[in-house]
Each structure stands twice: as structure tokens, then as C-alpha cells.
Protein backbone atom coordinates (compact mmCIF):
# COMPACT_ATOMS: atom_id res chain seq x y z
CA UNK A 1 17.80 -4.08 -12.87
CA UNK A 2 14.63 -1.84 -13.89
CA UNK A 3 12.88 -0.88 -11.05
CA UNK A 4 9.39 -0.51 -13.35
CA UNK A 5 9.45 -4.09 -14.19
CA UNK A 6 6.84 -5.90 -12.80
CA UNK A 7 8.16 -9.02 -11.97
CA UNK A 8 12.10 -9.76 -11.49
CA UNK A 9 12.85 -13.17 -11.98
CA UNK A 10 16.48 -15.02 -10.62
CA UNK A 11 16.57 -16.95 -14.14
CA UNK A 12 14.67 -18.65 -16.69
CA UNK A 13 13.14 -21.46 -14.55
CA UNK A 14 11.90 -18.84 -12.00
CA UNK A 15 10.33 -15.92 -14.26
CA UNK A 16 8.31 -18.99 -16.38
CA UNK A 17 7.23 -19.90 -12.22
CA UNK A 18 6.31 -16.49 -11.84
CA UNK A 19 4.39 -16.41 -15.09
CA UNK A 20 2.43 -19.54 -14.61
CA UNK A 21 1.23 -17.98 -10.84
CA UNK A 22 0.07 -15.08 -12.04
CA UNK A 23 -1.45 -17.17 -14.69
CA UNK A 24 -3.44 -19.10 -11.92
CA UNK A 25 -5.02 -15.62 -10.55
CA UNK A 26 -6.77 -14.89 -13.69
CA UNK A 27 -9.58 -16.46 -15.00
CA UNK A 28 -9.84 -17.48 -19.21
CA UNK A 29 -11.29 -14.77 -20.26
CA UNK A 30 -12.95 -11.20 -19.04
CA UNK A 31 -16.50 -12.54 -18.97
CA UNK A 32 -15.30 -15.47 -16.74
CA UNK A 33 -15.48 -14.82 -13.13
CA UNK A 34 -12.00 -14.82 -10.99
CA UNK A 35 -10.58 -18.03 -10.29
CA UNK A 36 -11.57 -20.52 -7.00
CA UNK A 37 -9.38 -23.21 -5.63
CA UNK A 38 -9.28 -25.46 -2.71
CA UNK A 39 -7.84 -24.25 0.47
CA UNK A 40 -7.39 -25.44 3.94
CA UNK A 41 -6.64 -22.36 5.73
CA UNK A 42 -9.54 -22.06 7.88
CA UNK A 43 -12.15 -19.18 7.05
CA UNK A 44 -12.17 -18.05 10.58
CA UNK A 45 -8.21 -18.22 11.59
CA UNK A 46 -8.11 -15.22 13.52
CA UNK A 47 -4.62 -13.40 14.30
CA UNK A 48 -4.03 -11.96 18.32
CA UNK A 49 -0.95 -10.10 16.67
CA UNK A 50 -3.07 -8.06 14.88
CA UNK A 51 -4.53 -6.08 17.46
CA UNK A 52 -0.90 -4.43 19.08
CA UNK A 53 0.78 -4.33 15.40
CA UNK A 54 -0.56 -0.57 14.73
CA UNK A 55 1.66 1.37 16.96
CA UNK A 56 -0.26 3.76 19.48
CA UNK A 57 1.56 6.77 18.20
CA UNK A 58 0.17 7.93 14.68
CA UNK A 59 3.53 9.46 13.69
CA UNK A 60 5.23 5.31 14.16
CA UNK A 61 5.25 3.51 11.17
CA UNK A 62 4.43 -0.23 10.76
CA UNK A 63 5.11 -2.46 7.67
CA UNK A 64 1.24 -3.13 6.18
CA UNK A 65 2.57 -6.65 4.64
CA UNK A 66 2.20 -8.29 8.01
CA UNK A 67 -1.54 -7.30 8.03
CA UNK A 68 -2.00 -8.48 4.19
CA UNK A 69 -0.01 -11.72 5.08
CA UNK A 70 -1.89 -12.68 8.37
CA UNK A 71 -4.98 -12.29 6.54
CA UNK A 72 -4.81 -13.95 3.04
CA UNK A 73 -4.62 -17.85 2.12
CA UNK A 74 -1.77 -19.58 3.59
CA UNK A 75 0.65 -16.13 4.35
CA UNK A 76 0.95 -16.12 0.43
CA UNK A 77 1.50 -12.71 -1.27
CA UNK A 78 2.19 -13.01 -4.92
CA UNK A 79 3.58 -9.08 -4.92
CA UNK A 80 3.51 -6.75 -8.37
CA UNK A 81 6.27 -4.36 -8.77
CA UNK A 82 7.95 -4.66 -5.32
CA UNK A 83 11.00 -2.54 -6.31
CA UNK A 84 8.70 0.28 -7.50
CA UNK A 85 6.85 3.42 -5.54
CA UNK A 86 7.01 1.36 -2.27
CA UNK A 87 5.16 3.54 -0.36
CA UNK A 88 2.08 1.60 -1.74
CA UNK A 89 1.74 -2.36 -2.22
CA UNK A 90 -0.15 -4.06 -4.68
CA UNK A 91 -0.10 -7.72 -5.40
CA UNK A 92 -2.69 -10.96 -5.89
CA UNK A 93 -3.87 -13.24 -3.35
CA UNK A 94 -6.43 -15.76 -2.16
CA UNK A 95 -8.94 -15.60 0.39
CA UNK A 96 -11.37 -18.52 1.12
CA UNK A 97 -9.89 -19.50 -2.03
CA UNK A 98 -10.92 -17.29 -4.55
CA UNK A 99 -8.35 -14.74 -6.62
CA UNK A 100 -8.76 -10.97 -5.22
CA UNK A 101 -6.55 -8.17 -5.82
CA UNK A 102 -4.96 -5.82 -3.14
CA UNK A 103 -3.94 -2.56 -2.89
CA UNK A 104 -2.66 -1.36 0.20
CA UNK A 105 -0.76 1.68 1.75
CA UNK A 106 3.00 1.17 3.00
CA UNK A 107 3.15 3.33 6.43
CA UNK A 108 6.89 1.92 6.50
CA UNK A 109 7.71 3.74 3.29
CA UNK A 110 7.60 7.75 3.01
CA UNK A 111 4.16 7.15 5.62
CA UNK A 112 2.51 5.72 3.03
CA UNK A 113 1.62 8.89 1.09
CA UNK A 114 0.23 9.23 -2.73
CA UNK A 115 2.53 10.65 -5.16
CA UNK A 116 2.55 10.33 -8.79
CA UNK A 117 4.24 6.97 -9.00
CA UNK A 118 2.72 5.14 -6.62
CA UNK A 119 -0.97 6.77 -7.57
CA UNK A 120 0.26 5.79 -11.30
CA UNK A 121 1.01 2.38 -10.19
CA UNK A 122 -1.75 1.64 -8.11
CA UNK A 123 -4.17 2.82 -10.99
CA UNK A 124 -2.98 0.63 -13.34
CA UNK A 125 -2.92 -2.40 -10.93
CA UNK A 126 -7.15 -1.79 -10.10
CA UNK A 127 -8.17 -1.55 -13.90
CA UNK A 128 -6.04 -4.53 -14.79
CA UNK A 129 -8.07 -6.29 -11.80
CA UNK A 130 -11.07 -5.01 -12.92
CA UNK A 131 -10.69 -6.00 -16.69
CA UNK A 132 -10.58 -9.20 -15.45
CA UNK A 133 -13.38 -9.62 -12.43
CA UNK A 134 -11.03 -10.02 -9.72
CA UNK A 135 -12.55 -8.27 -6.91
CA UNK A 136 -10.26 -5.48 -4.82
CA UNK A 137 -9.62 -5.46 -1.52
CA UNK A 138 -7.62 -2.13 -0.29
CA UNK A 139 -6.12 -1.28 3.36
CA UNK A 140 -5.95 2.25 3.89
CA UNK A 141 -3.48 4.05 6.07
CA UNK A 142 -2.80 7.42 4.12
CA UNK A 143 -2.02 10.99 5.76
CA UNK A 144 -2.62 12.25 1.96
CA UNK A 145 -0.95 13.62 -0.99
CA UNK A 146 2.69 14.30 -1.25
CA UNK A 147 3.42 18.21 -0.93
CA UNK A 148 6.01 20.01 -2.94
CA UNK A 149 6.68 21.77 -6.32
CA UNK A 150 8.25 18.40 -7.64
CA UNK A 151 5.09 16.63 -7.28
CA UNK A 152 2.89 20.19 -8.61
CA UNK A 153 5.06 20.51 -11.33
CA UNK A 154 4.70 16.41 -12.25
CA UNK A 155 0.95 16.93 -12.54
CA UNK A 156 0.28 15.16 -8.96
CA UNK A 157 -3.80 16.18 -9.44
CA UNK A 158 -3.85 14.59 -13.19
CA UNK A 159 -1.83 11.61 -11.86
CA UNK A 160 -4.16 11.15 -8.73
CA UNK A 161 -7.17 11.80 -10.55
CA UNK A 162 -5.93 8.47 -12.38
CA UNK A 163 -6.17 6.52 -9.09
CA UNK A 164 -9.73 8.11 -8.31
CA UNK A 165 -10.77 7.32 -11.78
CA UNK A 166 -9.90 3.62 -11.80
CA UNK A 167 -11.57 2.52 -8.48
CA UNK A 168 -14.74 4.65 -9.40
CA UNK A 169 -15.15 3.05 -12.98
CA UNK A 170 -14.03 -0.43 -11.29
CA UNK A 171 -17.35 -2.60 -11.36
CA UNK A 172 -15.64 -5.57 -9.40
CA UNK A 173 -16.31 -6.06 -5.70
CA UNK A 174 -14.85 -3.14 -3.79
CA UNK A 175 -13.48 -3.94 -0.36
CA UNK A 176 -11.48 -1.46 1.91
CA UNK A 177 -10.27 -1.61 5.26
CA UNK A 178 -9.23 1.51 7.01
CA UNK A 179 -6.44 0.75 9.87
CA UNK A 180 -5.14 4.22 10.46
CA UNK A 181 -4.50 7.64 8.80
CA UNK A 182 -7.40 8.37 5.92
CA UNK A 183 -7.11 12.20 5.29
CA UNK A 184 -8.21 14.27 3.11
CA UNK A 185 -8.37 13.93 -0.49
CA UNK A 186 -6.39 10.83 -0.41
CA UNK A 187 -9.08 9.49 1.67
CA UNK A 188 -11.45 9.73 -0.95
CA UNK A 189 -9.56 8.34 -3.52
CA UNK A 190 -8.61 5.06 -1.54
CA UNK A 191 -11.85 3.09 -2.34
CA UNK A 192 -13.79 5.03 0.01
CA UNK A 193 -17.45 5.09 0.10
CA UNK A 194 -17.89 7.88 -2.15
CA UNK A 195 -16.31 5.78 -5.03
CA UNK A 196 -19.25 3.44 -4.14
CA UNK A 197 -17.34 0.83 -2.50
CA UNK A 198 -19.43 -2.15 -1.39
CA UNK A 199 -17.81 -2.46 2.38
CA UNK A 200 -16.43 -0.36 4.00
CA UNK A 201 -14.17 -1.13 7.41
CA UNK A 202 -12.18 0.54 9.74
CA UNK A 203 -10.40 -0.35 12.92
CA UNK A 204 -10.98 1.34 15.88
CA UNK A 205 -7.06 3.01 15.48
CA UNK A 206 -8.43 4.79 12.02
CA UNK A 207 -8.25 8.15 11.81
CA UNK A 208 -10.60 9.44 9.30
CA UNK A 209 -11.07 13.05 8.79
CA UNK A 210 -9.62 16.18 6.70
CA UNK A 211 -6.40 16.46 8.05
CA UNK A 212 -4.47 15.19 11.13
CA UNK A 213 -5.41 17.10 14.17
CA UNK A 214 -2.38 19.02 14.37
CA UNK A 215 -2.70 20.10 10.80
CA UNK A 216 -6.17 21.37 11.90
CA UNK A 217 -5.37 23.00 15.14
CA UNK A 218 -2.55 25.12 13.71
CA UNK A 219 -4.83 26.04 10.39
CA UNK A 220 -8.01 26.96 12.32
CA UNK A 221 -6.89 29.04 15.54
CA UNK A 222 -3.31 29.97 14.27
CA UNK A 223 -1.70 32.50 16.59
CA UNK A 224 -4.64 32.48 18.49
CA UNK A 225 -3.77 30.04 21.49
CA UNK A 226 -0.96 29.44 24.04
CA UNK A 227 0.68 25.96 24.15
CA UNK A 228 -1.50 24.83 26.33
CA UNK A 229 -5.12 25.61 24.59
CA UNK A 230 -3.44 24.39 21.71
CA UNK A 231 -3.05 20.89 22.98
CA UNK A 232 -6.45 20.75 24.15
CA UNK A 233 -7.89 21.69 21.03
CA UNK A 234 -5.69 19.10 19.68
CA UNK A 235 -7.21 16.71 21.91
CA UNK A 236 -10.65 17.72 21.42
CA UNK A 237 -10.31 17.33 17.45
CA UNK A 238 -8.63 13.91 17.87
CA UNK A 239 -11.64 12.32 20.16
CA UNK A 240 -14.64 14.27 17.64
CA UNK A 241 -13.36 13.66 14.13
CA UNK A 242 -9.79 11.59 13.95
CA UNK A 243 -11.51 7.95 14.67
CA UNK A 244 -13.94 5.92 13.00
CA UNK A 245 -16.69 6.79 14.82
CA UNK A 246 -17.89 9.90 13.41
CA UNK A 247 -17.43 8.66 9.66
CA UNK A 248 -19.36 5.47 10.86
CA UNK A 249 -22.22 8.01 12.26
CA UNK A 250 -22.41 9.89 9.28
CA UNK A 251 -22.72 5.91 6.92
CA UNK A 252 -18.87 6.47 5.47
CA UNK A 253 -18.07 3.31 7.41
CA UNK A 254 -20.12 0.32 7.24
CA UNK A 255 -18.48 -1.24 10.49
CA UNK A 256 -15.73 -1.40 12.85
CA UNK A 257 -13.73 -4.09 13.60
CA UNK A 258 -11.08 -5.89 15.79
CA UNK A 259 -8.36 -6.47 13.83
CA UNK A 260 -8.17 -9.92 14.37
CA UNK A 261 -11.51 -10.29 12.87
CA UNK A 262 -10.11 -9.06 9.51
CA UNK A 263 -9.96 -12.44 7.68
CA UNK A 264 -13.21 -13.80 8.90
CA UNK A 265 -14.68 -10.32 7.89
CA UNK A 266 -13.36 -9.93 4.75
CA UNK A 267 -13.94 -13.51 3.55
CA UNK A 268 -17.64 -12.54 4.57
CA UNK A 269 -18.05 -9.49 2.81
CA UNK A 270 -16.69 -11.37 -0.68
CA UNK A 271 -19.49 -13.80 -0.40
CA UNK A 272 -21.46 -11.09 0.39
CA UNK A 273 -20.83 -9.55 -3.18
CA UNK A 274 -20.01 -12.42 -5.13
CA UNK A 275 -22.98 -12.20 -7.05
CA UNK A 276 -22.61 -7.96 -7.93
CA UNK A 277 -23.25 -7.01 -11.34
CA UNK A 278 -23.37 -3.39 -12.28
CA UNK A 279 -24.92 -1.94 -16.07
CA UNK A 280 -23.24 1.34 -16.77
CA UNK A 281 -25.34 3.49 -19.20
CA UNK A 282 -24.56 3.12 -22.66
CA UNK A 283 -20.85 5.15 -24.04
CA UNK A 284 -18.20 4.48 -26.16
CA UNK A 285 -16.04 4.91 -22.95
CA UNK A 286 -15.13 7.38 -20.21
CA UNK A 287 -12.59 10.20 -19.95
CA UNK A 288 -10.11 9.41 -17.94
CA UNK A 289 -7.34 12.07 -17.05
CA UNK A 290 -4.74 10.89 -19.50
């Protein structure tokens, strides 16, 4: 099969099943806000399995679609391009009833770095959710941008700039939750703050700062230390800039949270910006990095 489609459908029946869901998501028209049905899945359902799911070591990965499922209406993930750049998920959902869109990092899939396809994919995904006011909710767990000449040579700042582009023009609600890794550039571009997100969370595992602190360590002092110094200052970096704390300090991070909380908060911070409305200044339209 092509692994760009967007949906795969088993046979007739199924892809017109598929096509009246994603149907449901989307309101009538663009000036129509997103969708709202009835739901019985309680607001605050909290989930104990969410607090030991993010392993302790930074370097283990985890598979992000048990957060997304534990947290949205009724475990149900209606997933967009599955087959494609795994290493970041997008996909519709409900929570407290009402359509959102989510775009998440896949730490079980090349860590969950941004390359060109999955920065290409996810881009597309936020301004298709923002031409039709369904508000964005995005977990972050990114150690940054995929290295190599492949990726230079593919045009891997163009392609990013793509992603950055899409959730800073995005006028829809913009809600991210941090659970681990945010380094770096691909930090930024992950619906942080500086893209004017509305709410900002972390968890107290995220790690949110330039690079990792090995990364750091052997960058700043080099051949300067022994083994042993080197740890330490490994250490030391870790507890002053690789948790949430810092960012949280300094207003990146609105608040931290347990993860079990993460329904009950995000369902609050939705009704907490169901009523945004942003007026650009007057253009015939923006320049994004084609």
C-alpha cells in the first residue's frame, strides 16, 4: 500500500466508516466552531498508570499513544497517517466532548526526533486543524532535529521552518504538554511558548533546555575534565536546567503537573480558551517557507 495515504481502509464499507468519522470531527464550515457531543467519560477520570509510564532513564523509550489514549474520550484515537514518519503521531480526538486535534512526539520511534517527513507531516496536520477551529493539543518529548547530510541536503531547516510556521500562524487554542526531552530548536518549534501557545505544561520528568546534559558537558569543558568531574558537571547541568523548573521560573511553563492530572487539566485549559479569538493585521497572506 502507499505509506503517504492518510487513511487505509480494509474495503469499501470501512474507508466510507472512516470517512464519515472524520466527517464528525469537523464542523460545517470554517467560521463554525469545532464540533461538541455528549460523552460520559468523566471530566476528572484520572489514570495511576500515568505516573511510572515515562521510564526513569531518558535514553528508554516509551510508546506516547498510551498517554494520548488514557487521556482522551473513551480511549478513542481516530489516527492520520499511521504508516507514515512514525516518529511523530497526529490524529483527532475528543475531550469533554468537543473535537481537538493532536500532535504528539513518538519516543518509541527513532526517539521521537524531527526530520523532514515527520516536520512535513505534522505541519500539514496543524493548518488543516486550524482552517477549521479545532483547537491543538501537542505532547512534547523531542531531543531535537535529526543530524546528518541526508537530512542537510533535504532542506531539514526549510522543512522545519514549515512546522514552526504552522503552529505560529495557528489562531486555534494552543495546548502543549511537555513529558520529557524538549531541546533545542525543536523545543521551540513544538508549540512552545514562544509560538504564543495559550498553556503551557510539563511534567515533572521534562527536560527542557538546549541540549541534553551530556551534549552540554562534552561541548562546554571538552578535554578539560577527568571522568569523574565530568559526571558531576553532568549532574549539576541535569538538576539546574534539564527539568521544568527553571523554564517554569523564567514563565516558559505555565504549570507542572502529575501526570495523572493530565485529562482533568487539559479539559480545563480548553474551557479556559474556548472563547479565544485572535485579529491578525490586515495581508493578503504570510510567507511561509515553501
Amino acid at each position: 500500500f502507499v505509506i503517504g495515504a492518510h487513511f487505509i481502509g480494509n474495503d469499501d464499507e470501512h474507508t466510507l466508516m472512516m470517512i464519515r468519522e472524520l466527517l464528525s470531527f469537523l464542523p460545517l464550515n470554517n467560521l463554525d466552531e469545532s464540533p461538541v457531543v455528549t460523552t460520559l467519560d468523566p471530566v476528572d477520570r484520572s489514570d495511576e498508570t500515568l505516573q511510572t509510564l515515562i521510564p526513569s532513564d531518558p535514553n528508554k523509550p516509551y510508546d506516547m499513544h498510551q498517554i494520548i489514549l488514557s487521556v482522551i474520550d473513551d480511549h478513542h484515537f481516530f489516527e492520520v497517517m499511521p504508516h507514515y514518519a512514525k516518529n511523530i503521531i497526529t490524529g483527532f480526538a475528543r475531550l469533554g466532548g468537543k473535537s481537538i486535534g493532536i500532535v504528539a512526539n513518538q519516543p518509541d520511534h527513532l526517539a521521537g526526533v524531527l526530520d523532514i517527513n515527520s516536520s512535513l507531516k505534522a505541519a500539514r496536520f496543524v493548518r488543516f486543524c486550524d482552517a477549521f477551529n479545532i483547537p491543538l493539543i501537542t505532547f512534547v518529548d523531542v531531543p531535537g532535529f535529526l543530524p546528518g547530510t541526508v537530512q542537510e541536503f533535504g532542506g531539514i531547516i526549510k522543512h522545519g521552518a514549515k512546522l514552526l510556521y504552522a503552529y505560529a500562524e495557528a489562531t486555534v487554542p494552543k495546548i502543549t504538554v511537555i513529558t520529557r526531552k524538549a531541546y533545542g530548536g525543536a523545543y521551540d518549534v513544538m508549540a512552545s511558548k514562544h509560538l504564543a501557545a495559550d498553556v503551557n505544561y510539563a511534567y515533572p520528568t521534562a527536560e527542557i533546555a538546549v541540549m541534553g546534559p551530556d551534549g552540554a558537558v562534552n561541548i562546554i569543558f571538552r578535554n578539560e575534565i577527568d571522568e569523574a568531574a565530568r559526571a558531576q558537571k553532568v549532574e549539576d547541568y541535569r538538576d539546574n536546567f534539564a527539568n521544568p523548573y527553571k523554564a517554569a521560573e523564567l514563565g516558559y511553563i505555565d504549570e507542572i503537573i502529575y501526570p495523572r492530572e493530565t485529562r482533568r487539566k487539559l479539559i480545563h485549559a480548553l474551557d479556559m480558551t474556548k472563547t479565544k479569538h485572535e485579529v491578525n493585521p490586515p495581508k493578503k497572506h504570510g510567507n511561509i517557507p515553501l
